[in-house]
N, C-alpha and C. Protein backbone atom coordinates (compact mmCIF):
# COMPACT_ATOMS: atom_id res chain seq x y z
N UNK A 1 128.48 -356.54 27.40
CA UNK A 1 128.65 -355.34 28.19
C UNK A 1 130.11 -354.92 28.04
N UNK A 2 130.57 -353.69 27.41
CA UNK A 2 131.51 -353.22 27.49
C UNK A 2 131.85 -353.11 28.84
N UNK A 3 133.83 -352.41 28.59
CA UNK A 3 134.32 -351.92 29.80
C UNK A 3 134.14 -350.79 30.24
N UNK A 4 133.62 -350.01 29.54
CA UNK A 4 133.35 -348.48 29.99
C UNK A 4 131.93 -348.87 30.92
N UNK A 5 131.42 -350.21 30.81
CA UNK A 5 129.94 -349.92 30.97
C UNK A 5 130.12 -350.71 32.58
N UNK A 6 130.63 -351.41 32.39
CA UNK A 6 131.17 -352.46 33.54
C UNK A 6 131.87 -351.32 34.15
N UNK A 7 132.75 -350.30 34.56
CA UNK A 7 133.75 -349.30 35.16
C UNK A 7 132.74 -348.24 35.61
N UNK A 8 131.85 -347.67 34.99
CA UNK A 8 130.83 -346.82 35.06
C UNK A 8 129.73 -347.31 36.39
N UNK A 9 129.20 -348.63 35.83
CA UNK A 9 128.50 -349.42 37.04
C UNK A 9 129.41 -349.90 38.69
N UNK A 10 130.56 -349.78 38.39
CA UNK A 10 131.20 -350.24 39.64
C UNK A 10 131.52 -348.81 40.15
N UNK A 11 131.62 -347.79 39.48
CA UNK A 11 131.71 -346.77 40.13
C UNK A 11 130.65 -345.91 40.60
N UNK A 12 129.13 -346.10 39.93
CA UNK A 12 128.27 -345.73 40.44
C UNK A 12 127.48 -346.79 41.66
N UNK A 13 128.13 -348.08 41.71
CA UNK A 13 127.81 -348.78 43.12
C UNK A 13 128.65 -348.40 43.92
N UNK A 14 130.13 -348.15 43.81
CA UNK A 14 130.77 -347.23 45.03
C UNK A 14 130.33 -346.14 45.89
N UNK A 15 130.10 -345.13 44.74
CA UNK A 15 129.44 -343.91 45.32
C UNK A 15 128.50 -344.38 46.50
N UNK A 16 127.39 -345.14 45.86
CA UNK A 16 126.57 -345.24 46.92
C UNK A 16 126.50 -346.36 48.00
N UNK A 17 127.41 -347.16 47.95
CA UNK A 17 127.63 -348.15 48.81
C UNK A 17 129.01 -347.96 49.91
N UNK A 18 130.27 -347.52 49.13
CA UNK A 18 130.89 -347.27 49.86
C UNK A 18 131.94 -348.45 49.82
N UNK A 19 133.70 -348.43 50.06
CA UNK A 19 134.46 -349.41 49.67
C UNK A 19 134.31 -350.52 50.38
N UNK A 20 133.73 -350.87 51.36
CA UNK A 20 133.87 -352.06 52.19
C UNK A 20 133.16 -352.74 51.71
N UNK A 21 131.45 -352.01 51.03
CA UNK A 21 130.52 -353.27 50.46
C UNK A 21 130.99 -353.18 48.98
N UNK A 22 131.67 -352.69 48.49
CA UNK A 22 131.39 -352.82 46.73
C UNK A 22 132.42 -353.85 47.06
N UNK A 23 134.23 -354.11 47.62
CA UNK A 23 134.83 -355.10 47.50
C UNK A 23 134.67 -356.52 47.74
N UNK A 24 133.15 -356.63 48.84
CA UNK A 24 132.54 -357.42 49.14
C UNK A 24 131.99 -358.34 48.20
N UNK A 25 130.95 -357.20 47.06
CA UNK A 25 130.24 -357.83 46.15
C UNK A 25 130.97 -357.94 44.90
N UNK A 26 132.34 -357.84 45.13
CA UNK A 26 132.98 -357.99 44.15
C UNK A 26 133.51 -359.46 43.83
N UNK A 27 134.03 -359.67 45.35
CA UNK A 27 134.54 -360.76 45.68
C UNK A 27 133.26 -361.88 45.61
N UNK A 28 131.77 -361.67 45.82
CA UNK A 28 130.93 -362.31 45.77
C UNK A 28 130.72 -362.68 44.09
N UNK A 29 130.67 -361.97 43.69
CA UNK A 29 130.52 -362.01 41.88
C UNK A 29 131.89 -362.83 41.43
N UNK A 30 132.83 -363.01 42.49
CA UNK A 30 134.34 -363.44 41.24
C UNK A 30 133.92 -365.13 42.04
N UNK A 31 133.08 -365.29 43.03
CA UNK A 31 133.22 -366.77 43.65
C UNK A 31 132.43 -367.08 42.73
N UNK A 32 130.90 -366.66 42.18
CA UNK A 32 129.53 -366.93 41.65
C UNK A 32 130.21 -367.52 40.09
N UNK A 33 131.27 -366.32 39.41
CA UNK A 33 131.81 -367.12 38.29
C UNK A 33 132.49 -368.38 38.47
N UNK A 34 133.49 -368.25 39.30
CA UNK A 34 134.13 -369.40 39.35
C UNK A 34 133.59 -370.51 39.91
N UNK A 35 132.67 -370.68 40.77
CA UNK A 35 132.07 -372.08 41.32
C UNK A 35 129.99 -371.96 40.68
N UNK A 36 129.91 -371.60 39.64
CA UNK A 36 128.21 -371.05 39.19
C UNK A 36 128.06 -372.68 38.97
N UNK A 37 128.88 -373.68 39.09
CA UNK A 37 128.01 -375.12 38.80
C UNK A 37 128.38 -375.62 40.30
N UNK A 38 126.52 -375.95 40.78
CA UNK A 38 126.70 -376.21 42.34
C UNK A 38 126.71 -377.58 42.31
N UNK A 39 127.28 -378.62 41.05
CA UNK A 39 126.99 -380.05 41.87
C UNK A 39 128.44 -380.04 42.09
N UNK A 40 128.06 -381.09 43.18
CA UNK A 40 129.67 -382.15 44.08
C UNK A 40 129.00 -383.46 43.81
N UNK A 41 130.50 -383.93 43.14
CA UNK A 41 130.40 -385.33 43.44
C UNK A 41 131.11 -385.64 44.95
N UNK A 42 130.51 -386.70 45.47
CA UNK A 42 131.19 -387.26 46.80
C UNK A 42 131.86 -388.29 46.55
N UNK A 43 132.90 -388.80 46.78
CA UNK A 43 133.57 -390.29 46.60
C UNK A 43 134.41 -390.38 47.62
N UNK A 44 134.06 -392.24 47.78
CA UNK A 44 134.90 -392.85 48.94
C UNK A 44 135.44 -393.84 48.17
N UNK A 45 136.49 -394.41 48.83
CA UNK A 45 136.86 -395.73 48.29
C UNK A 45 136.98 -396.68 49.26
N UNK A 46 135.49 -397.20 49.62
CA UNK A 46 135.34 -398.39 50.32
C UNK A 46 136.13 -398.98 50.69
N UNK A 47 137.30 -399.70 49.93
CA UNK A 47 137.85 -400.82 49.78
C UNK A 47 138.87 -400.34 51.17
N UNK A 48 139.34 -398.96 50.77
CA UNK A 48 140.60 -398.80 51.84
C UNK A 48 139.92 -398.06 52.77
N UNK A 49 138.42 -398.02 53.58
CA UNK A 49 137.72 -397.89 54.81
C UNK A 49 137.91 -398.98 55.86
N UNK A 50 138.43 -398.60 56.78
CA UNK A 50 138.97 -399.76 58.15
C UNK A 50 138.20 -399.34 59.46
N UNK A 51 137.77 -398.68 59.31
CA UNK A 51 136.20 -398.52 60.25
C UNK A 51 135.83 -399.79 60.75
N UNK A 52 134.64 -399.90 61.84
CA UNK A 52 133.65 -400.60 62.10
C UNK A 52 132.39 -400.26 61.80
N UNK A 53 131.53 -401.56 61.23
CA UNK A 53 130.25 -400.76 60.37
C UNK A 53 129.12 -399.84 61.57
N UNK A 54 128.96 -399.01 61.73
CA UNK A 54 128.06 -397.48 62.44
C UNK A 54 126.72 -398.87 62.57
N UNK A 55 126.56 -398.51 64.03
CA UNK A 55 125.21 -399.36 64.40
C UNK A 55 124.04 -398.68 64.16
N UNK A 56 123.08 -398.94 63.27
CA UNK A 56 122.32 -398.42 62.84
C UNK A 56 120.50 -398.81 63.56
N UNK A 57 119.84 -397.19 63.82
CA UNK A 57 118.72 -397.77 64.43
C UNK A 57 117.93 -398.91 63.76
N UNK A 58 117.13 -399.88 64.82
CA UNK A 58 116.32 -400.09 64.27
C UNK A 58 115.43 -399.97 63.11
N UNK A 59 114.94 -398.54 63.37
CA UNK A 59 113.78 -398.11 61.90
C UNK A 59 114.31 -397.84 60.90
N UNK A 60 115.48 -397.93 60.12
CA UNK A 60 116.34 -397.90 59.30
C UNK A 60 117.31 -399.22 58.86
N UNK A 61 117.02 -399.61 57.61
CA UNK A 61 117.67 -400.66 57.06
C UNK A 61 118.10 -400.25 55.70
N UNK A 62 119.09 -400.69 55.55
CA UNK A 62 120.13 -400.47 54.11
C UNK A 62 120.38 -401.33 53.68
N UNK A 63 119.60 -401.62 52.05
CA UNK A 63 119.63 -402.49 51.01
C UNK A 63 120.48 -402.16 50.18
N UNK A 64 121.39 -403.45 49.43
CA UNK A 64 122.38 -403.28 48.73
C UNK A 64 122.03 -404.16 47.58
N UNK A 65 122.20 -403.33 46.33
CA UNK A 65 121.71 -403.66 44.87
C UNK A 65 122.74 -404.10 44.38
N UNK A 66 123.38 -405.49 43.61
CA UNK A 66 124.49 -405.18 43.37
C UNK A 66 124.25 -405.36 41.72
N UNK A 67 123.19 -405.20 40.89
CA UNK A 67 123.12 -405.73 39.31
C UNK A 67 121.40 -404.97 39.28
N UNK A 68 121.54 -404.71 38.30
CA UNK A 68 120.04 -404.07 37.86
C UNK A 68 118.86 -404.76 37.57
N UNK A 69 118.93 -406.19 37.71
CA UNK A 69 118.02 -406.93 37.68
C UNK A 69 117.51 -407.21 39.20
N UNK A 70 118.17 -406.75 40.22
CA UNK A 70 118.12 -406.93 41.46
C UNK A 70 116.83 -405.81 41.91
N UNK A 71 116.95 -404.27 40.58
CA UNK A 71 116.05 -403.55 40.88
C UNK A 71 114.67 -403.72 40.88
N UNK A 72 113.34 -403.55 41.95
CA UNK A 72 111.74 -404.06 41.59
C UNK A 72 112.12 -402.55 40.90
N UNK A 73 110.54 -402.75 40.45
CA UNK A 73 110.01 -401.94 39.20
C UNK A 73 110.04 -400.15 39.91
N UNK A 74 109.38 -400.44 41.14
CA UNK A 74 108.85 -399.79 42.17
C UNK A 74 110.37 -398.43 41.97
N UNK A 75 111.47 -399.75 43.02
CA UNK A 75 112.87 -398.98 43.26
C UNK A 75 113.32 -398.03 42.08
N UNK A 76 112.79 -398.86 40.40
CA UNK A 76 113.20 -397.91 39.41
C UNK A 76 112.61 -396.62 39.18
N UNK A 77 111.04 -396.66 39.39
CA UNK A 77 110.70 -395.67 39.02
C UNK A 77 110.59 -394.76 40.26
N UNK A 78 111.05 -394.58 41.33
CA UNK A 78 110.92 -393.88 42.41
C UNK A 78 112.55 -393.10 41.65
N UNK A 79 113.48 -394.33 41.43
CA UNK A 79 114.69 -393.22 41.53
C UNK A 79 114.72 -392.44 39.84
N UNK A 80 113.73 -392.88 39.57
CA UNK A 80 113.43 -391.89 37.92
C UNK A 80 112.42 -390.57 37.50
N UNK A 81 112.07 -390.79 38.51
CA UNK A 81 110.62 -390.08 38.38
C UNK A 81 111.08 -388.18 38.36
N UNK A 82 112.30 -388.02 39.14
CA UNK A 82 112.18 -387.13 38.81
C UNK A 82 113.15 -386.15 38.10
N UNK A 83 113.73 -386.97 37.23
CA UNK A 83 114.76 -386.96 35.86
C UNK A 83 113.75 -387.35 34.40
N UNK A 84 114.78 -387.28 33.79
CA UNK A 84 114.56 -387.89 32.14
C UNK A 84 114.19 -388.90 32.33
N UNK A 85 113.49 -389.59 32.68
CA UNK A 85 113.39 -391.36 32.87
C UNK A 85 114.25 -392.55 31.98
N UNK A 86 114.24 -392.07 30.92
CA UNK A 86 114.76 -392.57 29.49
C UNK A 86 116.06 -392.23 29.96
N UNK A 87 116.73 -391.43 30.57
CA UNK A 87 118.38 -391.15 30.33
C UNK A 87 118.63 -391.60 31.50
N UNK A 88 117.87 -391.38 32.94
CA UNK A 88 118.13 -392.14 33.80
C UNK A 88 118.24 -393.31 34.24
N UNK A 89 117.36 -393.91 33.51
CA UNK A 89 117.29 -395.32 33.37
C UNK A 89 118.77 -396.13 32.54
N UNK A 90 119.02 -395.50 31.45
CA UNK A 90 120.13 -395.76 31.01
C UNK A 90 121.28 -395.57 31.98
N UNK A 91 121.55 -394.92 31.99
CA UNK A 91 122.62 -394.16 32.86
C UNK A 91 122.71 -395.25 34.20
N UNK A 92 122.03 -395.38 34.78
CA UNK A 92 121.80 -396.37 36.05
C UNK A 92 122.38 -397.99 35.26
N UNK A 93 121.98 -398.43 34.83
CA UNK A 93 122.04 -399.77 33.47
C UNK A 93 123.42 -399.15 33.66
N UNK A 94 124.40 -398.70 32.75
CA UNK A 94 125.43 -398.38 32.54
C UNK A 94 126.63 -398.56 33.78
N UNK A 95 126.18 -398.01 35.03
CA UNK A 95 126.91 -397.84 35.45
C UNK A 95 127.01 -399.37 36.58
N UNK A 96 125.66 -399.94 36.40
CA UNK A 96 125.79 -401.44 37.02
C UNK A 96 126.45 -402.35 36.12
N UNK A 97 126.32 -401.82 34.71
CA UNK A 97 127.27 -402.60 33.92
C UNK A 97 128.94 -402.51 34.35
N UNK A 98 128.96 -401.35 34.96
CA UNK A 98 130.42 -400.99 35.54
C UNK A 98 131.04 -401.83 36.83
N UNK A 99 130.03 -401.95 37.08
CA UNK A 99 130.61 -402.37 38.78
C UNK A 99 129.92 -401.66 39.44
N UNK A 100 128.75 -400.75 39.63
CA UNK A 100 128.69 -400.06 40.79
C UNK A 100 127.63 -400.78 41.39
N UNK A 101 127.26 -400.52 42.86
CA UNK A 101 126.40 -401.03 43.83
C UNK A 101 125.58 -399.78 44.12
N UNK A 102 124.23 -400.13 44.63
CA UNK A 102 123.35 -399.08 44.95
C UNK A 102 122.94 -399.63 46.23
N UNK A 103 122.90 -398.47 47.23
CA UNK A 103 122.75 -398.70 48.26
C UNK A 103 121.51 -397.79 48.83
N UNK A 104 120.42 -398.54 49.21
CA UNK A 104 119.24 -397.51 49.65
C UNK A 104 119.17 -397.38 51.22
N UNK A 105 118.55 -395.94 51.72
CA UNK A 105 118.49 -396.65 53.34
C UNK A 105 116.86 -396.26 53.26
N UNK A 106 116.46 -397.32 53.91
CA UNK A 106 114.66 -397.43 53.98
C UNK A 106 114.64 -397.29 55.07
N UNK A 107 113.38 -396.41 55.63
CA UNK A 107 112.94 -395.93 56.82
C UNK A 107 111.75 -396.53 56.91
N UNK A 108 111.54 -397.06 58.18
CA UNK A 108 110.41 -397.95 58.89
C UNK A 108 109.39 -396.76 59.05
N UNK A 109 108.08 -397.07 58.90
CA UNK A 109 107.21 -395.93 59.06
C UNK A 109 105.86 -396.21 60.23
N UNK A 110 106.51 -397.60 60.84
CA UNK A 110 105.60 -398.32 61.62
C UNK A 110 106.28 -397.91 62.75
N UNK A 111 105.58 -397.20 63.77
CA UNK A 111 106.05 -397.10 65.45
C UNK A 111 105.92 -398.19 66.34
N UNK A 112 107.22 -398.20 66.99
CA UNK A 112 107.37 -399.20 67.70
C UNK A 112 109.08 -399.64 67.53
């Protein structure tokens, strides 16, 4: 898209929108380029957390994986199923080869 064509279109959304919404959707279009990839990674670094561990209900328990042989078959293909399986599976392998820990939280489904 040329600039005449891009200048033409912002001036025929002025006309009919008016300056308060065209600077709006302008500013909406310059965030959409700059942030258009919506993942976040999250990271903590455990090590320097001085907290007390959060008392957790009952119907909730958190299992800690620390090696991939630790994974049942079950745990693998639940967390594959809905990726590449083949790249996920790797990728997971890889990163227990690293050091990392997997931490699940399982929900009790029995009342009481």
């Amino acid at each position: 898209m040329g600039i005449s064509t891009l200048i033409s279109r912002l001036r025929a959304y002025y006309t009919g929108h008016g300056f308060g919404v065209t600077i709006r959707r302008a500013g909406l279009q310059v965030r959409r380029a700059l942030f258009s990839n919506r993942m976040v990674v999250f990271y903590c670094e455990v090590a320097k957390q001085t907290t007390a561990p959060a008392n957790i209900p009952n119907f909730l328990k958190v299992e800690r994986k620390r090696g991939f042989a630790e994974l049942s078959s079950q745990d693998l293909q639940e967390m594959t199923s809905f990726w590449d399986a083949t790249l996920t599976h790797r990728n997971i392998k890889e990163r227990f080869d690293e050091g990392a820990h997997h931490r699940a939280l399982l929900v009790s489904t029995r009342a009481g």
